[in-house]
Protein backbone atom coordinates (compact mmCIF):
# COMPACT_ATOMS: atom_id res chain seq x y z
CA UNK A 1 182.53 38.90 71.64
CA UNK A 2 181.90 35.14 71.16
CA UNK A 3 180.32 34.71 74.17
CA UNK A 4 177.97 37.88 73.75
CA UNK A 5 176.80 36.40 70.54
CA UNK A 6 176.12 33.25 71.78
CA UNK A 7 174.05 34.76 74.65
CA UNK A 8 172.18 36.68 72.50
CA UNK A 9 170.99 33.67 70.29
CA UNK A 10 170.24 31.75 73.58
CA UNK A 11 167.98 34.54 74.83
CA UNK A 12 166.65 34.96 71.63
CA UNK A 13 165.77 31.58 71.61
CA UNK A 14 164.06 31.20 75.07
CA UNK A 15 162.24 34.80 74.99
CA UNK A 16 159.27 32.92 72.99
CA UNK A 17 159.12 30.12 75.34
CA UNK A 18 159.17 32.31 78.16
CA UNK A 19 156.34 34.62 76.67
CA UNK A 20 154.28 31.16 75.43
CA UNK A 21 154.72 30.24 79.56
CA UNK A 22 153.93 33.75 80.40
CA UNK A 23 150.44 33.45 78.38
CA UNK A 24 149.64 29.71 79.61
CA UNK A 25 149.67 30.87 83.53
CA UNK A 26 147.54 34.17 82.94
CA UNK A 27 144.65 32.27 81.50
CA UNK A 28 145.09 29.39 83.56
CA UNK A 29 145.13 32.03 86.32
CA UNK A 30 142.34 33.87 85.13
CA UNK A 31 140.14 30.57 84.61
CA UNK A 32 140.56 29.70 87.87
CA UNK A 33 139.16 32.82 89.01
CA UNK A 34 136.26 32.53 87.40
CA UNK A 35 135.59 29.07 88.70
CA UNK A 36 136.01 30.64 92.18
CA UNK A 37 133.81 33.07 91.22
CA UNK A 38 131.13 29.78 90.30
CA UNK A 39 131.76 28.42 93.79
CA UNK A 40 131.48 31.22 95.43
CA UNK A 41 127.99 32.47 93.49
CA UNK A 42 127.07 29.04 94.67
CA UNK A 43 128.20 28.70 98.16
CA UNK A 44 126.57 32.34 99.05
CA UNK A 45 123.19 31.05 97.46
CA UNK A 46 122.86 28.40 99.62
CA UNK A 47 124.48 30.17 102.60
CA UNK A 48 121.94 33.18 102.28
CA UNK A 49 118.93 31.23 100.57
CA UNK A 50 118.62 33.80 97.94
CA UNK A 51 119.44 33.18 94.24
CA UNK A 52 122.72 34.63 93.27
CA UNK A 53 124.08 35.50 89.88
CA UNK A 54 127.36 35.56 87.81
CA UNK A 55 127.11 37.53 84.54
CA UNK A 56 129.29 38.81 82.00
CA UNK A 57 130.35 42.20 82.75
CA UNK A 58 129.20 44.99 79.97
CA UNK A 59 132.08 46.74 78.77
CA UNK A 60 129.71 49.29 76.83
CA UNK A 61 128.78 50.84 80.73
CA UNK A 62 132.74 51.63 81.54
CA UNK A 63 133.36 51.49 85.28
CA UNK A 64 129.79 50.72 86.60
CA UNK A 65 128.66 47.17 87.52
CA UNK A 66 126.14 46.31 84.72
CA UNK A 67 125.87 42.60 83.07
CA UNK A 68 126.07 42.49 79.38
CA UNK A 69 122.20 42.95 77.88
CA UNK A 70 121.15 39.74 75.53
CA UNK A 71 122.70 37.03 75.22
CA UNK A 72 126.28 37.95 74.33
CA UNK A 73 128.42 35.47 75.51
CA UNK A 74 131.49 37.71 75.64
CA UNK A 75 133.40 37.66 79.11
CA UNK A 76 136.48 40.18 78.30
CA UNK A 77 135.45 43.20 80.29
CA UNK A 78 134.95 40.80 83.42
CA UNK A 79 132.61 39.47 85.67
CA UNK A 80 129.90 40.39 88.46
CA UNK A 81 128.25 38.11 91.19
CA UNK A 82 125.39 39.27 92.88
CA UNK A 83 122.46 38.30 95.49
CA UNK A 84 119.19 38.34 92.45
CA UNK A 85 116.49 39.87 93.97
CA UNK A 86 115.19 40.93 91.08
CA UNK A 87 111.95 38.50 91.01
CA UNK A 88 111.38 35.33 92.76
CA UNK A 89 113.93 33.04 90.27
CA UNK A 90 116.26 35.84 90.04
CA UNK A 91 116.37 38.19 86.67
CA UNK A 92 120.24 37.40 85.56
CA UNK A 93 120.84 41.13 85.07
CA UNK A 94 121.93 43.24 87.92
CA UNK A 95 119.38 45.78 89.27
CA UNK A 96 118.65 48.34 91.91
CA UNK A 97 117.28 45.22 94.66
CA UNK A 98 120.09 43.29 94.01
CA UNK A 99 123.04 43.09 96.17
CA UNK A 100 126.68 43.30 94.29
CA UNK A 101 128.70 41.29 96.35
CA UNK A 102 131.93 40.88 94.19
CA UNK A 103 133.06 41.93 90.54
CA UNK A 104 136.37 41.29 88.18
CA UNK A 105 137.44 43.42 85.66
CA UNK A 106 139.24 42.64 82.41
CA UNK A 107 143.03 41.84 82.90
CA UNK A 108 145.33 44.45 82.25
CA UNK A 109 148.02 42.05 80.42
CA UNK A 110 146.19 40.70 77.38
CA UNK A 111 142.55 40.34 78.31
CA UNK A 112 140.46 36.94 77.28
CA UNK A 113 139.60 36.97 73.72
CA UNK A 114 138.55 33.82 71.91
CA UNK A 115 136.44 33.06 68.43
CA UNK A 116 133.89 31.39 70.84
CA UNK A 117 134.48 33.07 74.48
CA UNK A 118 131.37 31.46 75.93
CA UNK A 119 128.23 29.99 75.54
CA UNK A 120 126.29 31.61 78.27
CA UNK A 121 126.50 35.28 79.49
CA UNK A 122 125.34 34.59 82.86
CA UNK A 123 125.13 31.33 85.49
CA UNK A 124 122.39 31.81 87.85
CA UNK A 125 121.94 29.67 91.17
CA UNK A 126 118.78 28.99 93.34
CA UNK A 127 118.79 29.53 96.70
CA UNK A 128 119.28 25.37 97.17
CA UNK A 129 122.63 26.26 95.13
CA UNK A 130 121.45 24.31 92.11
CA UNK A 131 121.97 25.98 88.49
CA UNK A 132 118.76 26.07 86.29
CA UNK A 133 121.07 27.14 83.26
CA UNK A 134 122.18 24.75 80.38
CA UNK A 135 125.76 23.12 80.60
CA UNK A 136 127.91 25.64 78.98
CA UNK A 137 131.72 26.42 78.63
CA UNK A 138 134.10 29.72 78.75
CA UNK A 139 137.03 30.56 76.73
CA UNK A 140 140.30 32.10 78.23
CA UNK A 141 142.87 32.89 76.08
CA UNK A 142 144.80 36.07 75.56
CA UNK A 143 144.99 37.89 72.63
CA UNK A 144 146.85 36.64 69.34
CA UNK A 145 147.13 32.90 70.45
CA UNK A 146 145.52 29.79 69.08
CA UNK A 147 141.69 28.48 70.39
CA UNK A 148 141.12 25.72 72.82
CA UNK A 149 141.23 22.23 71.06
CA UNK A 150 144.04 23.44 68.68
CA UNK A 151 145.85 20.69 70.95
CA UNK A 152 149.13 23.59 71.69
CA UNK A 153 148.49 27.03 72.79
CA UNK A 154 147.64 29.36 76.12
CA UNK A 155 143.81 28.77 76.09
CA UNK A 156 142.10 27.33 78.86
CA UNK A 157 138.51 26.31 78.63
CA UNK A 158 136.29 25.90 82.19
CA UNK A 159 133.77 23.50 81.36
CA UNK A 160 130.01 24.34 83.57
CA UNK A 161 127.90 21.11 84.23
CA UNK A 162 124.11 21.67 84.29
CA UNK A 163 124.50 21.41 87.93
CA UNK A 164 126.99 24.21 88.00
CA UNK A 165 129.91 22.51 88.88
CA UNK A 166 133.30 23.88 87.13
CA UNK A 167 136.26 21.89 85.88
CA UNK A 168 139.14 23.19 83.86
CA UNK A 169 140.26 21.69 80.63
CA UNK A 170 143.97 22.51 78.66
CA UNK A 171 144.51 23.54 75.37
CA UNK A 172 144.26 19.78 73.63
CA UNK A 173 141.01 19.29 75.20
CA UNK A 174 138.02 20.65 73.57
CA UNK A 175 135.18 19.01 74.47
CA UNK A 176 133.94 18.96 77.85
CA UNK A 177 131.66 15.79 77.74
């Protein structure tokens, strides 16, 4: 009986850690997605010569590919990347010219949630692979645990240079310079 209680207090000790671990690797997981998706968005505009997007993915449309309208910066329902052949500098929204080449939906275990998610809702790159847009940052942090720069937490922040270069920043980290 001893021994059962004392294994119980031990578990009941490390279930937080684990689920604190648990929470760290599925943003840091689903950060570095999206940074492949950046690199990829880029390396298919300059291997194609067409301008190729990355948008937020509009959770309003359900199932079908559509980029969320405005300038909501929310990325929880996902991602699309797409050839922009909207118009000559690419449109940033996703329409019946343009070619959907890959898309990520929300993740089934938490999603990403954040007070601040992101500053942009969509990264577009030229066909030279350069990014017109503003430097900008995204938020990934499941549901229910603290904000990047908190300095302890499961947030992850991916930090976009005007050039549209990625790098990933951990929880203590909240500016991206």
């Amino acid at each position: 009986m001893v021994s059962l209680a004392v294994l119980g207090v031990l578990t009941g000790l490390a279930a937080p850690s684990l689920g604190r671990t648990l929470a760290q690797q599925r943003a840091g997981a689903q950060a570095q997605a999206f940074m492949g998706g950046l690199r990829l968005a880029r390396a298919v505009a300059l291997q194609r010569g067409e301008p190729v997007t990355l948008c937020a993915r509009d959770p309003a449309v359900g199932q079908g590919p559509a980029c969320v309208p405005g300038h909501s910066a929310d990325w929880a329902a996902g991602w699309l990347i797409f050839v922009d052949r909207s118009s000559p500098g690419g449109s940033g929204a996703l329409g019946p010219d343009d070619q959907l080449l890959r898309q990520w939906g929300p993740d089934g275990a938490g999603a990403l949630t954040g007070a601040a998610p992101g500053t942009r809702s969509a990264f577009r790159f030229t066909a030279a692979g350069v990014s017109l847009d503003a430097a900008a940052h995204v938020d990934f942090a499941p549901r229910g645990t603290r904000p990047v720069g908190s300095g302890v937490g499961a947030a992850r922040r991916v930090c976009i240079s005007k050039q549209g270069r990625a790098r990933l920043l951990d929880a203590g980290q909240a500016a991206c310079d």
